[in-house]
Protein backbone atom coordinates (compact mmCIF):
# COMPACT_ATOMS: atom_id res chain seq x y z
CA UNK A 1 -9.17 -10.59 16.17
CA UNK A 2 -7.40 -12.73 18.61
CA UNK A 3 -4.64 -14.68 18.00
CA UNK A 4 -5.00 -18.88 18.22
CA UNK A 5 -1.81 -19.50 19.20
CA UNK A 6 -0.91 -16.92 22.29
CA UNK A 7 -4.26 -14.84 22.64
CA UNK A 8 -2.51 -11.67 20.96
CA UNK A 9 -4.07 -9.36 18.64
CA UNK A 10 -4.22 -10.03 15.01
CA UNK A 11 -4.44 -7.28 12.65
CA UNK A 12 -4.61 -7.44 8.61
CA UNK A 13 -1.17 -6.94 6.95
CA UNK A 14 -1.01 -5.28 3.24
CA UNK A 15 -1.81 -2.05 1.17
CA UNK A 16 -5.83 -1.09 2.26
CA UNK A 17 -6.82 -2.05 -1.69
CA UNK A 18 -5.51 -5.21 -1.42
CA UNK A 19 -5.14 -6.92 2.56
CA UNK A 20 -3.43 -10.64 2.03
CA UNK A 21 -3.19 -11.71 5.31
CA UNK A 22 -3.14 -11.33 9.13
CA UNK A 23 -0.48 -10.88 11.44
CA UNK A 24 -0.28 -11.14 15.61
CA UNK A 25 1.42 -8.45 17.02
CA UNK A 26 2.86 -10.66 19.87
CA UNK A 27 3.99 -13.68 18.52
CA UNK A 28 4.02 -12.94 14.63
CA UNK A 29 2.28 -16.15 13.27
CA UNK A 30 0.66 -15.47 10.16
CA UNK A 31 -3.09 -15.89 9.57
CA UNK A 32 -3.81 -18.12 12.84
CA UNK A 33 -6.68 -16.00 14.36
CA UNK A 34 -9.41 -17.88 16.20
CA UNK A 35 -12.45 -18.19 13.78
CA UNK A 36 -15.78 -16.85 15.36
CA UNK A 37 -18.44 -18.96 14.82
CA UNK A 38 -21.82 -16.68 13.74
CA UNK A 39 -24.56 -17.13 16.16
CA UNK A 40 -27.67 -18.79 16.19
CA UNK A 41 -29.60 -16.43 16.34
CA UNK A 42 -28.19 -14.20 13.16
CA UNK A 43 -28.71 -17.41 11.24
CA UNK A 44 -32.08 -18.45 12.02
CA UNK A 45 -32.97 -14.44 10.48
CA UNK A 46 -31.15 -15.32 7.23
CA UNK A 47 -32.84 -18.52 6.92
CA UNK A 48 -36.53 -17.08 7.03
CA UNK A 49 -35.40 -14.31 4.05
């Protein structure tokens, strides 16, 4: 994941059973990754199931 502030990379923060939130490794902000969007494509298959 990439980080929306300064483009670092974001990694999940926590014990593995239970990950709470995301962390960037350059700048330290908590949970500000850049949502990806889910293509058109994918979608258009879900909608004909």
């Amino acid at each position: 994941m990439i980080c929306a502030s300064c483009g670092g990379l974001v990694e999940w923060q926590g014990p593995m059973s239970n990950l709470t939130h995301t962390l960037c490794l350059s700048c330290g902000a908590i949970n500000n990754q850049v949502v990806e969007e889910p293509e058109e494509e994918y979608l258009e298959d879900e909608d004909r199931e």
